[in-house]
PDB file of N, CA and C in Angstrom:
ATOM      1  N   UNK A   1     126.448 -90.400 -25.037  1.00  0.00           N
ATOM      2  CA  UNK A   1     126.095 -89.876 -26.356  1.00  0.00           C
ATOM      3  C   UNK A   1     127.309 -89.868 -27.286  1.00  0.00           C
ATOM      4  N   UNK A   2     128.868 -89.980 -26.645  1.00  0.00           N
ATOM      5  CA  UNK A   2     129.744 -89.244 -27.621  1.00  0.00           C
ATOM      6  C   UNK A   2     130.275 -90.811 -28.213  1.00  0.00           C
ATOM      7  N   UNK A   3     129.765 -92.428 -27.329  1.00  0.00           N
ATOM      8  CA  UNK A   3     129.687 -93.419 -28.369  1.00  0.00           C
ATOM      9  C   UNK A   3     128.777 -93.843 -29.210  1.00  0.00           C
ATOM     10  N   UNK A   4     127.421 -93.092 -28.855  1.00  0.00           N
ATOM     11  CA  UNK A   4     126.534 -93.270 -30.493  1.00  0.00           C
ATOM     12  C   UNK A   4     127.142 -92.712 -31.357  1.00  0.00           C
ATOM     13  N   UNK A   5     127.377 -91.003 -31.494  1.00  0.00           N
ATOM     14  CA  UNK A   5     128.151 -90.032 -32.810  1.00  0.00           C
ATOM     15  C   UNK A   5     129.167 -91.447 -33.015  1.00  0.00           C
ATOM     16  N   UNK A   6     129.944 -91.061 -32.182  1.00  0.00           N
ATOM     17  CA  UNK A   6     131.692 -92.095 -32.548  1.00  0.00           C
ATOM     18  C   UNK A   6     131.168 -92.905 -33.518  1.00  0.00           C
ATOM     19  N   UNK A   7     130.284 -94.575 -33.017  1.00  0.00           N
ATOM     20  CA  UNK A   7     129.695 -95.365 -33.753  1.00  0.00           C
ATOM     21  C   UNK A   7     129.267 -94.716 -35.295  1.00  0.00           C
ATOM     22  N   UNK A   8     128.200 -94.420 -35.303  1.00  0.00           N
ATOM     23  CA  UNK A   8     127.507 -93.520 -36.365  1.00  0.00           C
ATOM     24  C   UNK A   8     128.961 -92.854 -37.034  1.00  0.00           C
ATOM     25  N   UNK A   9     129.701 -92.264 -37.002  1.00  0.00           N
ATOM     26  CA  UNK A   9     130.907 -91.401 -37.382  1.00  0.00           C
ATOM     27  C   UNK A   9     131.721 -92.488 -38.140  1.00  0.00           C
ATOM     28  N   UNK A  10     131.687 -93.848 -38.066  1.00  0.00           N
ATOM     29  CA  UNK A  10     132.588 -94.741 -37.884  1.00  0.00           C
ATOM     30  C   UNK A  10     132.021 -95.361 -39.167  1.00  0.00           C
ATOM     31  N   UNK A  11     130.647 -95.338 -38.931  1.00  0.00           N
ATOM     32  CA  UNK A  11     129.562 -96.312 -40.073  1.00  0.00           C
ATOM     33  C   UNK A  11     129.272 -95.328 -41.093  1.00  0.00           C
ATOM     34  N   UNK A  12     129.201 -94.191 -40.940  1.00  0.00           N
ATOM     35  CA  UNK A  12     129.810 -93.176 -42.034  1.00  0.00           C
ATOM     36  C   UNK A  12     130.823 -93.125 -42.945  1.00  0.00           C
ATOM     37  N   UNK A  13     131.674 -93.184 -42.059  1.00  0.00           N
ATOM     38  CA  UNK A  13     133.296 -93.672 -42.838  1.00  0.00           C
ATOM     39  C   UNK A  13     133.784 -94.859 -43.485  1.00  0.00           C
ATOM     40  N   UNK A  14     133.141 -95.706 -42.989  1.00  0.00           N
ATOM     41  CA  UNK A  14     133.243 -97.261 -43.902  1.00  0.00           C
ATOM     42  C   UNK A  14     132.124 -97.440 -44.729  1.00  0.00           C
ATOM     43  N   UNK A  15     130.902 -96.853 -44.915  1.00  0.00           N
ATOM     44  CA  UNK A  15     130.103 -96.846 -45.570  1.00  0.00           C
ATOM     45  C   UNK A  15     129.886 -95.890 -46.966  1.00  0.00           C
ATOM     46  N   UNK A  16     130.558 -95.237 -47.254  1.00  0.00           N
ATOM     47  CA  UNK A  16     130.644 -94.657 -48.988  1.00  0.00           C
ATOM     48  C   UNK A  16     130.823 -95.187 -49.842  1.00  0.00           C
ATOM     49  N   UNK A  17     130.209 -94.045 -51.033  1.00  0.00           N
ATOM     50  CA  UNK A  17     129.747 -94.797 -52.096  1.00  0.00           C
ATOM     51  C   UNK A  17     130.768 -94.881 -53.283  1.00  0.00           C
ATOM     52  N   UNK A  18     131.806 -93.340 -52.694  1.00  0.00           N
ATOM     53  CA  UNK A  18     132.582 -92.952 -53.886  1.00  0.00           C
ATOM     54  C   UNK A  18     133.547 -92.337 -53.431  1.00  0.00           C
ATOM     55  N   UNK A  19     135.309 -92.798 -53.221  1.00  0.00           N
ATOM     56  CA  UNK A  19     135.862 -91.822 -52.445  1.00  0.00           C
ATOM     57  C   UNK A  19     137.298 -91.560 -53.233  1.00  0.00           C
ATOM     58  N   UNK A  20     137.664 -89.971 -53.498  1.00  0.00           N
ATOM     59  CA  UNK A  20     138.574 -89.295 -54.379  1.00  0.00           C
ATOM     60  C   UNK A  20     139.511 -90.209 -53.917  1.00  0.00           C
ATOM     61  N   UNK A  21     139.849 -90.202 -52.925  1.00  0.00           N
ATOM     62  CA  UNK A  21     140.937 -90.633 -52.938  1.00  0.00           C
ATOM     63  C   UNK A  21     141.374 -92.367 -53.296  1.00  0.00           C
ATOM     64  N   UNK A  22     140.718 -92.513 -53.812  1.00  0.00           N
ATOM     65  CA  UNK A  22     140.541 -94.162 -53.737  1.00  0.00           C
ATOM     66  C   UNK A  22     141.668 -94.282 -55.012  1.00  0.00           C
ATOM     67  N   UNK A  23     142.616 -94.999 -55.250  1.00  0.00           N
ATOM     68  CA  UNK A  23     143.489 -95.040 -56.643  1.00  0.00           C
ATOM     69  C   UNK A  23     143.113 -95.995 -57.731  1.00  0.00           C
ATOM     70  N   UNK A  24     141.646 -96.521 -57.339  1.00  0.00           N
ATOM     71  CA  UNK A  24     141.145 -97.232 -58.656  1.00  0.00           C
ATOM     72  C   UNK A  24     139.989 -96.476 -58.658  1.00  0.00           C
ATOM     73  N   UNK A  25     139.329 -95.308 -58.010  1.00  0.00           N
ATOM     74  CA  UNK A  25     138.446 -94.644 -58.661  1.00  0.00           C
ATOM     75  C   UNK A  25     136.980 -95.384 -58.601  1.00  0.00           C
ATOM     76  N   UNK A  26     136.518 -96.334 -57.874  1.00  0.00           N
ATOM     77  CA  UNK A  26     135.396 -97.290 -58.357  1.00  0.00           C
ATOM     78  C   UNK A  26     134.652 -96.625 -57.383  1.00  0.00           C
ATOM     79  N   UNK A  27     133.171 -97.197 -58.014  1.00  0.00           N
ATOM     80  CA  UNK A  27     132.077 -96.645 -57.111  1.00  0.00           C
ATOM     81  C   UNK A  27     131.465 -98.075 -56.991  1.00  0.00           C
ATOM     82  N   UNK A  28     130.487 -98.100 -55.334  1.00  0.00           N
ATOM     83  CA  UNK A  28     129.988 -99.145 -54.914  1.00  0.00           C
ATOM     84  C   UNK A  28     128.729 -99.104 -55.370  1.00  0.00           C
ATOM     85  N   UNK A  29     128.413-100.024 -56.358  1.00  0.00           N
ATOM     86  CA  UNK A  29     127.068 -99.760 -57.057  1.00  0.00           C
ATOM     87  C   UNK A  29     126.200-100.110 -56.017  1.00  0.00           C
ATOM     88  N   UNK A  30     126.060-100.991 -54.997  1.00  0.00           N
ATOM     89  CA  UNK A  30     125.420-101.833 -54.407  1.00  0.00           C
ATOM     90  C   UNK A  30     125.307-100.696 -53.568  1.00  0.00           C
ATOM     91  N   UNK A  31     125.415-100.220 -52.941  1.00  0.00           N
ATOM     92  CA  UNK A  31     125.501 -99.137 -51.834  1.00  0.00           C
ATOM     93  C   UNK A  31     124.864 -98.497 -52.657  1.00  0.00           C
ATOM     94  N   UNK A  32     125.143 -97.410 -53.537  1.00  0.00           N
ATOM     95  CA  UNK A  32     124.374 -96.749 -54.184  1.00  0.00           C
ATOM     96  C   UNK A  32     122.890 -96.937 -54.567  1.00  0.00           C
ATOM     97  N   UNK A  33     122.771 -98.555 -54.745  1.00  0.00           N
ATOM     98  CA  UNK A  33     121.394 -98.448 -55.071  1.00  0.00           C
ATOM     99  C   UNK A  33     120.495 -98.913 -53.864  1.00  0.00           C
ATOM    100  N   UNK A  34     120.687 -99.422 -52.769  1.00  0.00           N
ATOM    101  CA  UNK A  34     120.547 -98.791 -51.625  1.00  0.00           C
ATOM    102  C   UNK A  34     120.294 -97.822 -50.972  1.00  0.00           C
ATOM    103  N   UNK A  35     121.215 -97.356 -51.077  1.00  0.00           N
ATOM    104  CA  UNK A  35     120.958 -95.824 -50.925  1.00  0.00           C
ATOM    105  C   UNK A  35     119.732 -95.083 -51.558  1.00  0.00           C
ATOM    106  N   UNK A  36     119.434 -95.412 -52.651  1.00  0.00           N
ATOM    107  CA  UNK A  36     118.218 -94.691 -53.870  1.00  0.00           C
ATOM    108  C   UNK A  36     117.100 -95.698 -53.311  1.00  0.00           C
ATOM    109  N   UNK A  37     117.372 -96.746 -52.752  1.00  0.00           N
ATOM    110  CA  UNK A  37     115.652 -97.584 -52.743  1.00  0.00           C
ATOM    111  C   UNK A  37     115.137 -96.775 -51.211  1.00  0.00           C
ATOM    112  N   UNK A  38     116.594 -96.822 -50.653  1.00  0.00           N
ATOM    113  CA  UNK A  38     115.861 -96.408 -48.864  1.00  0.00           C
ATOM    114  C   UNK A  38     115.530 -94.300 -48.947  1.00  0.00           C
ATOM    115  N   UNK A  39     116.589 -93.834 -50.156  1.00  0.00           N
ATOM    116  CA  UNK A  39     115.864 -92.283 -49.700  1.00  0.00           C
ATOM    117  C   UNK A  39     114.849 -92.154 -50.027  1.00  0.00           C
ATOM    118  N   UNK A  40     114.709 -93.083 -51.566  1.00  0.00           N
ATOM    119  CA  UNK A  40     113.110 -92.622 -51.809  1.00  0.00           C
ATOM    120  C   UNK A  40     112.286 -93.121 -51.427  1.00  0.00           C
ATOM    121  N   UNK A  41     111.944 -94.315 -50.679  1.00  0.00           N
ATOM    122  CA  UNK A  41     111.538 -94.978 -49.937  1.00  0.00           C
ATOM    123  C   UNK A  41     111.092 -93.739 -48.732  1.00  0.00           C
ATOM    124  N   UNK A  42     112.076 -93.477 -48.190  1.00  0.00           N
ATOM    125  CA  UNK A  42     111.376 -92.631 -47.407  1.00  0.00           C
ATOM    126  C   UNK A  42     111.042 -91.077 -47.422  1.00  0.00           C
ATOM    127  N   UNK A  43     111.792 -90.730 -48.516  1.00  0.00           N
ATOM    128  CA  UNK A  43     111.080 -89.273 -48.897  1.00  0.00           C
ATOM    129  C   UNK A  43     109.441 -89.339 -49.444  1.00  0.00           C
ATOM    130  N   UNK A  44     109.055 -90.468 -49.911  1.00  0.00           N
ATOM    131  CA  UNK A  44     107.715 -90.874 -50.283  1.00  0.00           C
ATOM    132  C   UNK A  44     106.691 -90.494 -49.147  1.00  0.00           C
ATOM    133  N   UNK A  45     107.217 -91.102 -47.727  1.00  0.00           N
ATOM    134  CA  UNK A  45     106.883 -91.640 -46.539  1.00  0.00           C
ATOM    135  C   UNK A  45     106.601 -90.222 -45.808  1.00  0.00           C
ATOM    136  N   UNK A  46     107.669 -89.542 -46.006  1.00  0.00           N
ATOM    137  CA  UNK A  46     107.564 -88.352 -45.183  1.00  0.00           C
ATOM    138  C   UNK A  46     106.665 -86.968 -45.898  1.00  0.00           C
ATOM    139  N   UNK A  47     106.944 -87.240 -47.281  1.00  0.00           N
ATOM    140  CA  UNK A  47     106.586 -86.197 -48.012  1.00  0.00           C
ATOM    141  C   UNK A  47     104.404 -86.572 -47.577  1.00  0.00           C
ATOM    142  N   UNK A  48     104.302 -87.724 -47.723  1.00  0.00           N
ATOM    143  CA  UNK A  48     103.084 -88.429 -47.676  1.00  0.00           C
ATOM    144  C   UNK A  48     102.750 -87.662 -46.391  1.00  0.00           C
ATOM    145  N   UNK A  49     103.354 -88.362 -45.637  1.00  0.00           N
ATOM    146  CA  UNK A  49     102.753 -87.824 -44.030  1.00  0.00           C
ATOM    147  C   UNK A  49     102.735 -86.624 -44.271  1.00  0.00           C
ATOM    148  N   UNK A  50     103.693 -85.653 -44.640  1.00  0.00           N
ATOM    149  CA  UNK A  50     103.304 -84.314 -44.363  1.00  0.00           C
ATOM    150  C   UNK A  50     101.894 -84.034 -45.442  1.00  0.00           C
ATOM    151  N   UNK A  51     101.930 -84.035 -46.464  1.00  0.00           N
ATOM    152  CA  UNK A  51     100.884 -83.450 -47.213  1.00  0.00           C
ATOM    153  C   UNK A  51      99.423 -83.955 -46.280  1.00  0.00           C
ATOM    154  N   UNK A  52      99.456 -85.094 -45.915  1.00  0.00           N
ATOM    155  CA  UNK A  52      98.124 -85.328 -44.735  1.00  0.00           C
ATOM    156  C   UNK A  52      98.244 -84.553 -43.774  1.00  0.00           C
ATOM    157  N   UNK A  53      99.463 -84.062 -42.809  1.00  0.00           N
ATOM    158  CA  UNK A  53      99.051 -82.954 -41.645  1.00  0.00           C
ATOM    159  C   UNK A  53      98.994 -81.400 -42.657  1.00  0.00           C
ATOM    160  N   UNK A  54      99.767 -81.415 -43.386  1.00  0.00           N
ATOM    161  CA  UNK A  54      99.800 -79.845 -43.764  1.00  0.00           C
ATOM    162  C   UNK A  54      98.976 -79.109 -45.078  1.00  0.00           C
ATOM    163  N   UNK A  55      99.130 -80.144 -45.927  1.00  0.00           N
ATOM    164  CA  UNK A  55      97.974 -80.295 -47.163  1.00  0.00           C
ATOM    165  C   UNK A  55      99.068 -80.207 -48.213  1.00  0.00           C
ATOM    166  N   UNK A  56      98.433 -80.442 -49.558  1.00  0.00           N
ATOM    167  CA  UNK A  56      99.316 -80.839 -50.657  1.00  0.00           C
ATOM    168  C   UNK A  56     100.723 -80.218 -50.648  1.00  0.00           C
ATOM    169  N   UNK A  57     100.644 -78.651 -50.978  1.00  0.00           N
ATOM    170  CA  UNK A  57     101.862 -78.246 -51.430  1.00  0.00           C
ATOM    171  C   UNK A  57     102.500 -77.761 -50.504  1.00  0.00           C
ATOM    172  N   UNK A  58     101.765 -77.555 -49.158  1.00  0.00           N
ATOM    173  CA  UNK A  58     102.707 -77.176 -47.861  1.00  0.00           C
ATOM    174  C   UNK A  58     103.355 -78.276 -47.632  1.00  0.00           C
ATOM    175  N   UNK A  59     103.252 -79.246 -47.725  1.00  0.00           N
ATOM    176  CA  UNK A  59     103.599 -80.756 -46.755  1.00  0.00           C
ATOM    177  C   UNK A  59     105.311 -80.886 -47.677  1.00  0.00           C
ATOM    178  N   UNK A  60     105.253 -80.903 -49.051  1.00  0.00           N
ATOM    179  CA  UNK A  60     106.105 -81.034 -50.147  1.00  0.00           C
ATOM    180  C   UNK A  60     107.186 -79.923 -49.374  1.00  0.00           C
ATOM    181  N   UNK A  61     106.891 -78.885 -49.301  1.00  0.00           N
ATOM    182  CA  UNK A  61     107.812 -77.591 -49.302  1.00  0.00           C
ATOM    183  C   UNK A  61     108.164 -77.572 -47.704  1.00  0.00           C
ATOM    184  N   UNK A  62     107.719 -78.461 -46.666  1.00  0.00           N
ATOM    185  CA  UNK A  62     108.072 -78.423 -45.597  1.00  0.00           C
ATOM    186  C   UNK A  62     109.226 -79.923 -45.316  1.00  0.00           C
ATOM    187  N   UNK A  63     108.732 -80.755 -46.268  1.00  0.00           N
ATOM    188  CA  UNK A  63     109.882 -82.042 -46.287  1.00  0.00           C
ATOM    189  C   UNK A  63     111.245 -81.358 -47.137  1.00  0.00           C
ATOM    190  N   UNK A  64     111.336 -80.305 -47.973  1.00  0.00           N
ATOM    191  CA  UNK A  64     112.085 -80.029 -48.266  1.00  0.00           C
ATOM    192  C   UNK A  64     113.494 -79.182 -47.718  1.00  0.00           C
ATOM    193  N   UNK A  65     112.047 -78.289 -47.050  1.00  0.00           N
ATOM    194  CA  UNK A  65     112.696 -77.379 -46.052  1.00  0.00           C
ATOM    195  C   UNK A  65     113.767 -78.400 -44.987  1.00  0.00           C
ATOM    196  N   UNK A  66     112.943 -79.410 -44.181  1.00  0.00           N
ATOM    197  CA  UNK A  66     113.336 -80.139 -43.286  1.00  0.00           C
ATOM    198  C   UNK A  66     115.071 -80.939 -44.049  1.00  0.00           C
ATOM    199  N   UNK A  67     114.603 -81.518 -45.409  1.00  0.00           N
ATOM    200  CA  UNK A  67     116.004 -81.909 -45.872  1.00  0.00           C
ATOM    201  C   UNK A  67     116.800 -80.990 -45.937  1.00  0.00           C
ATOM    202  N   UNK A  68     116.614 -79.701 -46.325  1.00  0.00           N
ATOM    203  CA  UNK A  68     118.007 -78.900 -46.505  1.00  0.00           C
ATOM    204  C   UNK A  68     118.437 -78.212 -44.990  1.00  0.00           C
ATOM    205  N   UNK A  69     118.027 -78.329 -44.311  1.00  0.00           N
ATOM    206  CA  UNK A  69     118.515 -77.938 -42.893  1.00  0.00           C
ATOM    207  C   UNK A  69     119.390 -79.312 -42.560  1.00  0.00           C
ATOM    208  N   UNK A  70     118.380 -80.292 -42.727  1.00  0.00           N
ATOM    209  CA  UNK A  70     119.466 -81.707 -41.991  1.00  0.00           C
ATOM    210  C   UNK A  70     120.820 -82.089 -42.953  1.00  0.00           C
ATOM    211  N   UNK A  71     120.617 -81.548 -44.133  1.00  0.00           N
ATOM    212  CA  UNK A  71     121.794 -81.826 -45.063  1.00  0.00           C
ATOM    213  C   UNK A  71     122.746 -80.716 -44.647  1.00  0.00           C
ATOM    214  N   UNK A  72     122.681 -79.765 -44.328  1.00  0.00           N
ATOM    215  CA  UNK A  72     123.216 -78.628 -43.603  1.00  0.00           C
ATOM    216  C   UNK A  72     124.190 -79.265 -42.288  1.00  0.00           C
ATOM    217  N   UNK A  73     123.291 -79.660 -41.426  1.00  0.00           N
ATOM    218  CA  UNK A  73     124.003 -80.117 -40.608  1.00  0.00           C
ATOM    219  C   UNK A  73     124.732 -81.116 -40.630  1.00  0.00           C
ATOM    220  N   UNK A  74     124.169 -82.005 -41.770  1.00  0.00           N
ATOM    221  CA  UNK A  74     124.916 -83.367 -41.430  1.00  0.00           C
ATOM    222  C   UNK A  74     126.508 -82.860 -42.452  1.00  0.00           C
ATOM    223  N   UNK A  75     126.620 -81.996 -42.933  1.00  0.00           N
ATOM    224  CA  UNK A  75     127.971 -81.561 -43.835  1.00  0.00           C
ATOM    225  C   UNK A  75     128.835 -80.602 -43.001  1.00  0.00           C
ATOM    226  N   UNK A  76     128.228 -79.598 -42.262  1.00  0.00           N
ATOM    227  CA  UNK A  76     128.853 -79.462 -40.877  1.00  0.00           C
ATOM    228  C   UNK A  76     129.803 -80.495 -39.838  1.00  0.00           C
ATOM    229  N   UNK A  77     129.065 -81.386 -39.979  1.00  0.00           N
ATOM    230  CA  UNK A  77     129.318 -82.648 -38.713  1.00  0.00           C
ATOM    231  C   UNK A  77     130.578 -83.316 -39.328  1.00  0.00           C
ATOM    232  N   UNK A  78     130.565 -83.271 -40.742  1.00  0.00           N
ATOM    233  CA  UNK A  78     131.260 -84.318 -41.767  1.00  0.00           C
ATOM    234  C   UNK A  78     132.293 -83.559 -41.752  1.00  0.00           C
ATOM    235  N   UNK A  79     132.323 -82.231 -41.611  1.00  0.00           N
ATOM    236  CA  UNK A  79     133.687 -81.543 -42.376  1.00  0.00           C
ATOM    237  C   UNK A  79     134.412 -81.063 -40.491  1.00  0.00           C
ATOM    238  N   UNK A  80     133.387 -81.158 -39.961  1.00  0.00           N
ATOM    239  CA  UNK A  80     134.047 -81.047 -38.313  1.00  0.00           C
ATOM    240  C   UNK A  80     134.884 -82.439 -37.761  1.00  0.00           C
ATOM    241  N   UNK A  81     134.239 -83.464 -37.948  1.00  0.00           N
ATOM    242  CA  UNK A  81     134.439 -84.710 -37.686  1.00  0.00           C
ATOM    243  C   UNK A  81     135.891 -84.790 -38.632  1.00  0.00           C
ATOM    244  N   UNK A  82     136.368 -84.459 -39.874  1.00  0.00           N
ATOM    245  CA  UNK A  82     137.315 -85.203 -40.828  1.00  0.00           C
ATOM    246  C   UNK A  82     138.385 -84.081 -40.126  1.00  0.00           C
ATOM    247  N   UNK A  83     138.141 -83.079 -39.822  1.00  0.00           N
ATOM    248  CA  UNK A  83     139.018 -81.881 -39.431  1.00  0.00           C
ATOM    249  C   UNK A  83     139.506 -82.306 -37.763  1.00  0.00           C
ATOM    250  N   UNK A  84     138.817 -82.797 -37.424  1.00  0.00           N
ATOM    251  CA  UNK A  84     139.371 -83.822 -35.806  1.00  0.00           C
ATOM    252  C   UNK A  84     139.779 -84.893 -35.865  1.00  0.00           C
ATOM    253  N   UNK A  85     139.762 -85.779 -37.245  1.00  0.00           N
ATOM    254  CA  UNK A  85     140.096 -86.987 -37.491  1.00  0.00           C
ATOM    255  C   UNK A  85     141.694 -87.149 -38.568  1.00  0.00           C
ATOM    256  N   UNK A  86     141.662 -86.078 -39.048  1.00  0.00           N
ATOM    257  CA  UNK A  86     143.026 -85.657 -40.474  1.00  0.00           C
ATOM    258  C   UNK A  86     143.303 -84.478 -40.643  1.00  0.00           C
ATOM    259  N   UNK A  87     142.841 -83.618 -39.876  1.00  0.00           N
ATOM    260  CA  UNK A  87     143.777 -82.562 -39.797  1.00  0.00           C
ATOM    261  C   UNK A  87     143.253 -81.795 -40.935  1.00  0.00           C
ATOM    262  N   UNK A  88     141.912 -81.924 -42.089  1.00  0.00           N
ATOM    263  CA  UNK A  88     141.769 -81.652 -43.148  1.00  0.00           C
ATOM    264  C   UNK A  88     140.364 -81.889 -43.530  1.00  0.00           C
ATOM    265  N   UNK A  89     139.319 -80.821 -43.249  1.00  0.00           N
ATOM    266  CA  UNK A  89     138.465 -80.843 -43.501  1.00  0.00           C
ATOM    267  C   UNK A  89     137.528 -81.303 -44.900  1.00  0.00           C
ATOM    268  N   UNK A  90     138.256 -82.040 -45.373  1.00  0.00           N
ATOM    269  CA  UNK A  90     138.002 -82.362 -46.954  1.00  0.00           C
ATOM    270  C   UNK A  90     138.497 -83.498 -47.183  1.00  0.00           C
ATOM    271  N   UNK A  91     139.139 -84.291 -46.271  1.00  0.00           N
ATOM    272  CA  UNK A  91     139.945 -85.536 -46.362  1.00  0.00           C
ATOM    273  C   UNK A  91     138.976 -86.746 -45.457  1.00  0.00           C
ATOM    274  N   UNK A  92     138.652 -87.523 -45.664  1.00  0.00           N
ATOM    275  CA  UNK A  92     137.970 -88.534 -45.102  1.00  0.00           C
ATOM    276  C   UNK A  92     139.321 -89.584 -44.480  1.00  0.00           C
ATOM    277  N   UNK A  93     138.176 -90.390 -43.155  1.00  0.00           N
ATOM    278  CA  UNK A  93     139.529 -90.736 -42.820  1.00  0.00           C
ATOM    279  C   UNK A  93     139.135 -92.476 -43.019  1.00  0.00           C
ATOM    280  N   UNK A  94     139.671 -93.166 -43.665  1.00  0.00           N
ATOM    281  CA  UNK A  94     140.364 -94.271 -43.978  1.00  0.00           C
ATOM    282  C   UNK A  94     140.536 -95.305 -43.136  1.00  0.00           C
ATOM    283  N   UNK A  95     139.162 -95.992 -42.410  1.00  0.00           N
ATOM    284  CA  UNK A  95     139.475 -97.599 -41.312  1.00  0.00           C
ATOM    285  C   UNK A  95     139.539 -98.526 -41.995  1.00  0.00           C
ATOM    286  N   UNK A  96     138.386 -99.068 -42.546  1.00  0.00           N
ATOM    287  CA  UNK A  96     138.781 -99.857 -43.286  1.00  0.00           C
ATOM    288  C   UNK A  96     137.911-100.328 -44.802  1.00  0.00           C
ATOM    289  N   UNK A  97     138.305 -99.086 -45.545  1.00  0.00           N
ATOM    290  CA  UNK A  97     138.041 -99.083 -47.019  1.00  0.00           C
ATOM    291  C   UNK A  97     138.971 -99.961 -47.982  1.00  0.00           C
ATOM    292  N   UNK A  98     138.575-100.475 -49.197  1.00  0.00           N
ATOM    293  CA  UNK A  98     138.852-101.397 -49.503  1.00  0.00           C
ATOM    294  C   UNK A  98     137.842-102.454 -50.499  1.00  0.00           C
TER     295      UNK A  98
END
């Protein structure tokens, strides 16, 4: 299990969209809009499925629920992971950005 995280941890880190520390400041549009075709893509998907098991406005308020717990964790993981990786929970660590 601790080379899936690693992997995943790795494809995290080379995969952003926008990073402070970068000294030209640029953002990866292409990634970004990526990013916007596949969340909503599947917030559609999930929000859908739920309103069919749970009914209209439960299904909505339970995909929501479900995102802010996993965004929870996954910023946990991010600020644990950079704090084992740089010494600095706020510092991303740098393979190969560029």
């Amino acid at each position: 299990m601790g080379r899936l995280v690693d992997r995943l941890g790795k494809f995290d880190d080379d995969s952003v969209i926008y990073r402070d520390d970068d000294s030209t400041q640029t953002v990866d549009w292409r990634r970004m809009a990526i990013a916007y075709v596949v969340g909503s893509a599947l917030a559609a998907l999930l929000i859908g499925g739920a309103d069919l098991v749970f009914g209209q406005p439960v299904g909505a308020l339970a995909v929501l629920g479900l995102t802010v717990v996993l965004l929870t964790f996954y910023l946990l993981w991010r600020r644990r992971r950079n704090e084992r990786l740089t010494g600095s929970a706020t510092t991303w660590p740098s393979h190969e950005y560029g």
